[in-house]
C-alpha atoms as a PDB file:
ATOM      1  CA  UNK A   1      22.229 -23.314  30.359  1.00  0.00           C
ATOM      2  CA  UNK A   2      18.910 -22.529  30.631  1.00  0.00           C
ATOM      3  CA  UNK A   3      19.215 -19.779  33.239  1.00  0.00           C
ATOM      4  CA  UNK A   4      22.091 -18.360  31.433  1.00  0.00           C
ATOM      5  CA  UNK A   5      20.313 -17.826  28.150  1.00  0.00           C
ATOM      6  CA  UNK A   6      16.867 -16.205  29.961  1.00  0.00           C
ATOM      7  CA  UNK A   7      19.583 -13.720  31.688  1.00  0.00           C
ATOM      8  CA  UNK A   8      21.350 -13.108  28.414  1.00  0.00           C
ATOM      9  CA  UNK A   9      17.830 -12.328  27.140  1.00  0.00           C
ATOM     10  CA  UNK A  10      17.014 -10.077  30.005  1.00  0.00           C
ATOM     11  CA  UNK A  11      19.789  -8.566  29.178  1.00  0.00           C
ATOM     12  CA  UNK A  12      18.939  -7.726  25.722  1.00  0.00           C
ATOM     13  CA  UNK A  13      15.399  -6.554  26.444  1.00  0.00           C
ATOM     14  CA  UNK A  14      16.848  -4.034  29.226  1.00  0.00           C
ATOM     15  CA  UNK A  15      19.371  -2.506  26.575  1.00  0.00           C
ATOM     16  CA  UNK A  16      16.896  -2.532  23.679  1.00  0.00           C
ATOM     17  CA  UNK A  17      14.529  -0.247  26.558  1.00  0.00           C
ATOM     18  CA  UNK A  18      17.176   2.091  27.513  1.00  0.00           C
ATOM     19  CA  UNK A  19      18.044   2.647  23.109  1.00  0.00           C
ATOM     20  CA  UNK A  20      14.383   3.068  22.953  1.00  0.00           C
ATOM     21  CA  UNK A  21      14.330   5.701  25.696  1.00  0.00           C
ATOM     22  CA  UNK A  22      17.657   7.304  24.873  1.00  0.00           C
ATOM     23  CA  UNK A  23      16.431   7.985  21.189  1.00  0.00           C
ATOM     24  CA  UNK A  24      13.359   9.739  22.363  1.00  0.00           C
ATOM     25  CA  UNK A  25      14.861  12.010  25.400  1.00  0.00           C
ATOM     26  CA  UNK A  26      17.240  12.800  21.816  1.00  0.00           C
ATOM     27  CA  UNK A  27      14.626  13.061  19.840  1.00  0.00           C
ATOM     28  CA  UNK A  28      12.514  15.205  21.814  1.00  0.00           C
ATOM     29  CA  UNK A  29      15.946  18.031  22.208  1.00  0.00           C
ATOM     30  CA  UNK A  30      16.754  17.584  18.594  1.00  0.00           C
ATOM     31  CA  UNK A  31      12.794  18.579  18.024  1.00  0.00           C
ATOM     32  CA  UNK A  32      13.100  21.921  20.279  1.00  0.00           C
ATOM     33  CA  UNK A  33      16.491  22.682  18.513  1.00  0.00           C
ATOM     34  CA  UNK A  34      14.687  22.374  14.875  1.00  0.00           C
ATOM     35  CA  UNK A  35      12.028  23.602  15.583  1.00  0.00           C
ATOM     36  CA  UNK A  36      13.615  27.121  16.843  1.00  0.00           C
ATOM     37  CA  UNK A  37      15.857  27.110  13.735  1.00  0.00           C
ATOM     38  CA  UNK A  38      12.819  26.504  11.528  1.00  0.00           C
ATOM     39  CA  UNK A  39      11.101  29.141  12.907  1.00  0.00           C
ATOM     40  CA  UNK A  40      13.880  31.336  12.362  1.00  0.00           C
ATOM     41  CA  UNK A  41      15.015  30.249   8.900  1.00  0.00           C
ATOM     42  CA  UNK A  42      11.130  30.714   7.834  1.00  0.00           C
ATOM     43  CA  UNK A  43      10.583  34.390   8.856  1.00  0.00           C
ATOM     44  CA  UNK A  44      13.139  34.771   6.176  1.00  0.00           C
ATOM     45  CA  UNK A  45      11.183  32.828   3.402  1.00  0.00           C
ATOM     46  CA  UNK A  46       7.643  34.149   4.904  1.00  0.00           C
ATOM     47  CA  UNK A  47       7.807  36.397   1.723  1.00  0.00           C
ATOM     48  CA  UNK A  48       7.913  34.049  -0.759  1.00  0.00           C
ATOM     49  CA  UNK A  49       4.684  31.978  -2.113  1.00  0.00           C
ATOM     50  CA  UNK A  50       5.199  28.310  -1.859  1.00  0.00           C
ATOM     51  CA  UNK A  51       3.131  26.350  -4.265  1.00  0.00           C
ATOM     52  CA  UNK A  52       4.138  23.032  -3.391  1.00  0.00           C
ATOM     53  CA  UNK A  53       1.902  23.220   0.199  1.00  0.00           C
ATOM     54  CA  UNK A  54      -0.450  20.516   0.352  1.00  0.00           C
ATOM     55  CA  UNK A  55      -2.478  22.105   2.433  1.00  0.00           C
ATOM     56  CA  UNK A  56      -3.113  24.880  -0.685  1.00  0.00           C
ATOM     57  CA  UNK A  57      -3.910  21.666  -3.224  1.00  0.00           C
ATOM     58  CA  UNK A  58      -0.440  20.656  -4.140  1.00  0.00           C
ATOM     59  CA  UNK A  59      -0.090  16.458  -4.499  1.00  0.00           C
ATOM     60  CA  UNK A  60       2.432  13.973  -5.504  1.00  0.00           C
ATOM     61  CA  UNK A  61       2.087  12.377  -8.898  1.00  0.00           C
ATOM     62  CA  UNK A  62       2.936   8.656  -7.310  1.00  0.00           C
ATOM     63  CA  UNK A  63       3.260   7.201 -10.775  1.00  0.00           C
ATOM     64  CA  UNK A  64       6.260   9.116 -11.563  1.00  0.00           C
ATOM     65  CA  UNK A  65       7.810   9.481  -8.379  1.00  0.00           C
ATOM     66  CA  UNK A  66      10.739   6.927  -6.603  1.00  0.00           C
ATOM     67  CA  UNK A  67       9.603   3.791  -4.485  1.00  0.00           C
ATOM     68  CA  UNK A  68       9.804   4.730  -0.345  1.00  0.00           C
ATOM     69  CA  UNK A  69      12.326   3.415   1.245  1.00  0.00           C
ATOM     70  CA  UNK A  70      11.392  -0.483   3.394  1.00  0.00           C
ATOM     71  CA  UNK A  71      12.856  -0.895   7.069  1.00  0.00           C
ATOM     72  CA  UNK A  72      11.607  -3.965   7.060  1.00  0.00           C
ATOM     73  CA  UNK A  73      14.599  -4.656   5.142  1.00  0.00           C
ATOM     74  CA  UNK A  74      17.117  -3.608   7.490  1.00  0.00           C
ATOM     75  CA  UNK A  75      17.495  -5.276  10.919  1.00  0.00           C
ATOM     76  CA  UNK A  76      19.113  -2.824  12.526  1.00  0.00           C
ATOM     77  CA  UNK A  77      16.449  -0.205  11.467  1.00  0.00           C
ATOM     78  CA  UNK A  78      13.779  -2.650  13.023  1.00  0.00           C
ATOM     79  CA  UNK A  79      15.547  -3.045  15.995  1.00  0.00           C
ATOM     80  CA  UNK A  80      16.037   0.515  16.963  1.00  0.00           C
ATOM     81  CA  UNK A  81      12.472   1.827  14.919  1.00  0.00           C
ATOM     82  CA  UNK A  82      14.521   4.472  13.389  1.00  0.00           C
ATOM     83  CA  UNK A  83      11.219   4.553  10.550  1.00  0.00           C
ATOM     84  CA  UNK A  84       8.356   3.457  12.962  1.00  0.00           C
ATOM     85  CA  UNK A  85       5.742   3.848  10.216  1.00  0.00           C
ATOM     86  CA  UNK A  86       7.884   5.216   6.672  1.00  0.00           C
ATOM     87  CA  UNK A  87       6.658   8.476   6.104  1.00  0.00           C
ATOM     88  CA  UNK A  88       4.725   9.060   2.639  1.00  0.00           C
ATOM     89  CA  UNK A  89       6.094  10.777  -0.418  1.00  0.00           C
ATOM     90  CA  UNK A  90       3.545  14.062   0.515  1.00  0.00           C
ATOM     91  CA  UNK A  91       5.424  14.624   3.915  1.00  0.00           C
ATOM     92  CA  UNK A  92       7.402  16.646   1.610  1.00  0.00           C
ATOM     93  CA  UNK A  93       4.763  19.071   1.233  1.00  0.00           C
ATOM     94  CA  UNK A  94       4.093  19.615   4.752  1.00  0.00           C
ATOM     95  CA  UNK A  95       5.741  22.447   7.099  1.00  0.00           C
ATOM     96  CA  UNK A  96       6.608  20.284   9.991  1.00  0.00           C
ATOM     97  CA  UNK A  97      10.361  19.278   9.673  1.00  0.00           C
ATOM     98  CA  UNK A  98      11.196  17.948  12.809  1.00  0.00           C
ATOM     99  CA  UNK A  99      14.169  14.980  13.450  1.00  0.00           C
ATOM    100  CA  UNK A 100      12.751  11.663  11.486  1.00  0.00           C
ATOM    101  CA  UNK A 101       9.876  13.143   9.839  1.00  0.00           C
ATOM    102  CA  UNK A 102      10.892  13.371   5.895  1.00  0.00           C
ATOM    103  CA  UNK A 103      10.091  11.256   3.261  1.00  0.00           C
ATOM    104  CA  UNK A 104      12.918   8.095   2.434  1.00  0.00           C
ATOM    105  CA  UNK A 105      13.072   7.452  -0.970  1.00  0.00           C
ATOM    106  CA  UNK A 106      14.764   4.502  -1.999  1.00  0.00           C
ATOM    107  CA  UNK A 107      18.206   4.615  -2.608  1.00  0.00           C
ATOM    108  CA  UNK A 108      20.864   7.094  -2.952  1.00  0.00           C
ATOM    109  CA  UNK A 109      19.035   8.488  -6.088  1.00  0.00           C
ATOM    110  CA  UNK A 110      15.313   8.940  -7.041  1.00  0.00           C
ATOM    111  CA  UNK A 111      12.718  11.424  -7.981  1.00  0.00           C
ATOM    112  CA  UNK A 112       9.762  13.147  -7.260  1.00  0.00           C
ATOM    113  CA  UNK A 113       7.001  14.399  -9.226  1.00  0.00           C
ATOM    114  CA  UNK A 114       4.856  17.439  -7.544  1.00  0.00           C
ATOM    115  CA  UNK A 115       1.530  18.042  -8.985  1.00  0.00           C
ATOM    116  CA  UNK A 116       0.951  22.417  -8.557  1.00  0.00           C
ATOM    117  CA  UNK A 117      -2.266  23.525  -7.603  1.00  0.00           C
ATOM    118  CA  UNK A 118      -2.297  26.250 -10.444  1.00  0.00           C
ATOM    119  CA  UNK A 119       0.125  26.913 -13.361  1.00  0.00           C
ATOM    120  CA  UNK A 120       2.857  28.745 -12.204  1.00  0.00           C
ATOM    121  CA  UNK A 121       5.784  30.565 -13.754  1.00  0.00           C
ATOM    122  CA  UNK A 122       8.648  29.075 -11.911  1.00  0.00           C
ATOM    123  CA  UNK A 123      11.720  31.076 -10.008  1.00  0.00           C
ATOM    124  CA  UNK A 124      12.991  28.951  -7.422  1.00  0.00           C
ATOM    125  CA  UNK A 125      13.419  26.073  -5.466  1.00  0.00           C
ATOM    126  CA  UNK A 126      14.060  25.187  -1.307  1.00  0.00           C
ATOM    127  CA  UNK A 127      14.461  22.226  -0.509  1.00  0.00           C
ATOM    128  CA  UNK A 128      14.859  21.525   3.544  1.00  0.00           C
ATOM    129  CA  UNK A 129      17.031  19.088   5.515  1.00  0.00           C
ATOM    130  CA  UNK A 130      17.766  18.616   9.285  1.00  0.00           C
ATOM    131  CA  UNK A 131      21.120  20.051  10.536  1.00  0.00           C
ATOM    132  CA  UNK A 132      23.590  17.937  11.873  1.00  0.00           C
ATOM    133  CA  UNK A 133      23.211  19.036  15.441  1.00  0.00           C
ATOM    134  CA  UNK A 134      19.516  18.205  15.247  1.00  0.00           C
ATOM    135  CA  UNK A 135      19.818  15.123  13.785  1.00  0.00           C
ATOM    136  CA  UNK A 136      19.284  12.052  15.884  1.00  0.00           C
ATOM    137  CA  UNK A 137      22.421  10.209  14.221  1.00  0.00           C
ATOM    138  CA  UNK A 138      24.550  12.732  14.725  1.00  0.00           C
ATOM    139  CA  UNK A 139      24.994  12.655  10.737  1.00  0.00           C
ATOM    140  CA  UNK A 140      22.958  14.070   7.767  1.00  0.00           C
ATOM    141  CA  UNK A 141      24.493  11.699   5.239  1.00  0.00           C
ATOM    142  CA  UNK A 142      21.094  10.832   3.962  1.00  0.00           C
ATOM    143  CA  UNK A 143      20.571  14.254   2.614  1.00  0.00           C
ATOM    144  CA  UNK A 144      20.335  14.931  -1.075  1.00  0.00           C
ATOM    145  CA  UNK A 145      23.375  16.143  -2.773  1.00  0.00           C
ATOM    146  CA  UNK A 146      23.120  17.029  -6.630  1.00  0.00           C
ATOM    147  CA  UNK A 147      19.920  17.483  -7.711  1.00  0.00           C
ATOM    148  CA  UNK A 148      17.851  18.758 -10.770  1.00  0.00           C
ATOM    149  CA  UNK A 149      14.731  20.531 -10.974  1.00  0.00           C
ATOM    150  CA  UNK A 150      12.481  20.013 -14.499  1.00  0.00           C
ATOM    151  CA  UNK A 151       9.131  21.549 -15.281  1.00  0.00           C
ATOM    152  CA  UNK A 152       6.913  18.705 -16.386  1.00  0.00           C
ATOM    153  CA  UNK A 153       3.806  19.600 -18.492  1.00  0.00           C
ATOM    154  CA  UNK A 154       0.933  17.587 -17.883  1.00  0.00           C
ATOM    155  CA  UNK A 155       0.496  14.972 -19.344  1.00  0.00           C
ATOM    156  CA  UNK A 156       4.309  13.625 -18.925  1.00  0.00           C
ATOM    157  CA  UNK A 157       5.843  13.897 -22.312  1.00  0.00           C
ATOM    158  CA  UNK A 158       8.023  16.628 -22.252  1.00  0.00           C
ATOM    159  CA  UNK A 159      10.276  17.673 -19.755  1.00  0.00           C
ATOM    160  CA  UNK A 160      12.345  21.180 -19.108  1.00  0.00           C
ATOM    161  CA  UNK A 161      15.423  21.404 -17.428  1.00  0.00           C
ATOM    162  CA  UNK A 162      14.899  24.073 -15.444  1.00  0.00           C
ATOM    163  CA  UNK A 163      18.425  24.297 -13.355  1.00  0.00           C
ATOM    164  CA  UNK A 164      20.675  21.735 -11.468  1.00  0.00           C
ATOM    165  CA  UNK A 165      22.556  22.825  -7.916  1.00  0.00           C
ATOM    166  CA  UNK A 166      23.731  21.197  -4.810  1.00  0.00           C
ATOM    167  CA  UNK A 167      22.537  20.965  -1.541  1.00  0.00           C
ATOM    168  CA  UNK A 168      25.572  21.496   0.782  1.00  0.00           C
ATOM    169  CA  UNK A 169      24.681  20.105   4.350  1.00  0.00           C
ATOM    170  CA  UNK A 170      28.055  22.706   5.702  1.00  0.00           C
ATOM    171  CA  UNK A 171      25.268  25.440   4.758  1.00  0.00           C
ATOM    172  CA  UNK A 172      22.223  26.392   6.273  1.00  0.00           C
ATOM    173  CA  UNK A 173      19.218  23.782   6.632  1.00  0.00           C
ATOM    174  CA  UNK A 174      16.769  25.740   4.409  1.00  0.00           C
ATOM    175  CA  UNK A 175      18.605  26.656   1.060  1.00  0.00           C
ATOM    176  CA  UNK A 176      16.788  28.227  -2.155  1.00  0.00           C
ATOM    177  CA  UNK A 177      18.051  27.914  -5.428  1.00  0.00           C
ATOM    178  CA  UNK A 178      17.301  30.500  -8.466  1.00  0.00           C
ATOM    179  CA  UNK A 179      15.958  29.030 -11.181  1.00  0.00           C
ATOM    180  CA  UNK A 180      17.579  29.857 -14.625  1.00  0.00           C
ATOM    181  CA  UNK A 181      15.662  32.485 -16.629  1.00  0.00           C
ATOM    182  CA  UNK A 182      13.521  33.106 -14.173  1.00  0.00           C
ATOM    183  CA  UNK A 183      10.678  33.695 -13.985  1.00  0.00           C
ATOM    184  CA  UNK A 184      10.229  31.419 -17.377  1.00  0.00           C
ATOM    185  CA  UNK A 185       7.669  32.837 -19.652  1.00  0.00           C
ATOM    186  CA  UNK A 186       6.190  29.028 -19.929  1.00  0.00           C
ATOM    187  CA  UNK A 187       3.773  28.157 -16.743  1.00  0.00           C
ATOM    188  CA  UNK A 188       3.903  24.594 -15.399  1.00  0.00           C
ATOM    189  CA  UNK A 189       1.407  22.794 -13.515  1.00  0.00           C
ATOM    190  CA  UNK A 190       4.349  20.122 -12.240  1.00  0.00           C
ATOM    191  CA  UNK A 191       7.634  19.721 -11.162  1.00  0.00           C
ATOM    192  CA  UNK A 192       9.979  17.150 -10.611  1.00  0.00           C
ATOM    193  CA  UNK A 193      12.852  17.031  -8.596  1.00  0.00           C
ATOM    194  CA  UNK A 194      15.303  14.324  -9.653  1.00  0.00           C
ATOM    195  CA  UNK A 195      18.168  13.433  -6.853  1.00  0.00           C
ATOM    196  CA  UNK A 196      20.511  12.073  -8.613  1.00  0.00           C
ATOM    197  CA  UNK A 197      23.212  11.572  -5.413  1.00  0.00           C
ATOM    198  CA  UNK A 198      23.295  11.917  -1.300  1.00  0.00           C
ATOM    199  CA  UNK A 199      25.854  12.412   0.904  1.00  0.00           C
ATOM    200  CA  UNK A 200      26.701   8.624   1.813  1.00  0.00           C
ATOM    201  CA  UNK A 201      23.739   6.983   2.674  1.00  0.00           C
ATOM    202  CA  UNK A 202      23.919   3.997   0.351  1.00  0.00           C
ATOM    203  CA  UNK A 203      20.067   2.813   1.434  1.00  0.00           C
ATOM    204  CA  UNK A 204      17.950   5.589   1.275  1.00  0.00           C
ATOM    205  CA  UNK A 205      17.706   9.528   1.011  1.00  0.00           C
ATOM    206  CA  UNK A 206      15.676  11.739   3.376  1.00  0.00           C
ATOM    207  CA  UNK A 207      13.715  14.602   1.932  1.00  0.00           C
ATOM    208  CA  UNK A 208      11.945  16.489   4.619  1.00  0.00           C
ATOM    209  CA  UNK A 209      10.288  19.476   2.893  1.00  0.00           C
ATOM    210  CA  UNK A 210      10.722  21.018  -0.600  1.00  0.00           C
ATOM    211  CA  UNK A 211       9.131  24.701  -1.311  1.00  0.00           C
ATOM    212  CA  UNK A 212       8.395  25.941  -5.024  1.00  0.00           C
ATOM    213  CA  UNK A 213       8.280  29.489  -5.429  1.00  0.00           C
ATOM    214  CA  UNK A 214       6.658  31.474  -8.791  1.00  0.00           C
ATOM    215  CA  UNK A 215       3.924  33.458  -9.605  1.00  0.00           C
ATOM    216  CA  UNK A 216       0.980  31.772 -11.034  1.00  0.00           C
ATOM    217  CA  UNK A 217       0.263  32.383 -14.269  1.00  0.00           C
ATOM    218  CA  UNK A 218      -2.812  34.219 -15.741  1.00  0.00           C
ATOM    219  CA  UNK A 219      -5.984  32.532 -16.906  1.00  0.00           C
ATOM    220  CA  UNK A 220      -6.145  30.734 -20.311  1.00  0.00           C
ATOM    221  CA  UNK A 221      -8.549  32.657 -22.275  1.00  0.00           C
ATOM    222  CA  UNK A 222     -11.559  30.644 -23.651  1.00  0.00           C
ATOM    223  CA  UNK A 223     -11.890  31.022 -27.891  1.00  0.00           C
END
């Protein structure tokens, strides 16, 4: 009995190596493949200011943005490590979109509040997903699907709807949505992005990068 149940375990700890090393031989393809697109997608946007880069001073208001998503609470997530380490809500701020590196919120719907390094008149949003072929699943049913886009002003008590669209994973990987009445005569100095759906993933919703495009707005005069 004995010697059947250490083989059985053997067993187990050879499959759970060859997962592990199966994911990252994926992994590390699906990275080249996104990381061409990427590159190609962003010599289209090169043109357009993006003032949600942290890198330029943009943050995430944490108080007002969605709980990250816990694979502690799913076994199957802790057996295969699909989130080693869950990636923090400012991941979306960063450039680097490759396979597994976005930010889970919790749930199929959630929001996020992005703190803008200067006042800016808004005209548009991107927000960035993996393609299907370079996802390690095989499926991008995490992505967000309806979303809404408000300018916040700062101190959190009035909000603007700015526009609501769709992100349609049978499109492109980088999509940027027009604002309405752009670019709006009021300046914000936040935004929030409020996902109010995903395509199917009932435990969490991947948001790998979202850009915010405008022109900042001129100096307040001083009376």
């Amino acid at each position: 009995m004995n010697a059947l149940l250490a083989e059985q375990t053997q067993q187990l700890q050879l499959l759970v190596e060859a997962v592990a090393q199966l994911r990252a031989e994926i992994s590390s393809a699906k990275k080249e493949a996104n990381q061409a697109v990427s590159e190609t997608a962003s010599e289209v946007y090169v043109q357009m200011s993006d003032w949600a880069l942290k890198s330029s001073g943009a943050t995430i208001d944490l108080q007002r943005t969605s709980e990250t998503y816990d694979c502690k609470e799913n076994w199957g997530c802790r057996v295969l490590w699909f989130f080693r380490t869950a990636n923090p809500p400012d991941t979306i701020l960063q450039p680097d979109v490759s396979p597994e590196n976005c930010w889970p919120l919790q749930g199929h719907e959630g929001q996020v509040v992005i703190r803008l390094p200067a006042r800016v008149h808004l005209t548009a949003v991107t927000v960035q997903h993996i393609s299907k072929e370079a996802s390690p699943s095989g499926t991008v049913i995490s992505a967000p699907r309806d979303i809404a886009v408000f300018g916040v002003d700062a101190d959190g008590e009035e909000e603007t709807l700015l526009g609501m669209f769709m992100y349609d994973v049978a499109e492109e990987a980088i999509q940027t949505f027009p604002l309405k009445n752009a670019p709006l005569p009021r300046a914000f100095s936040y935004i929030k992005l409020l996902v109010k759906s995903n395509w199917g993933n009932p435990a969490y919703t991947c948001i790998y990068r979202v850009q915010v495009h405008g022109k900042m707005a001129k100096p307040e005069s001083l009376n």
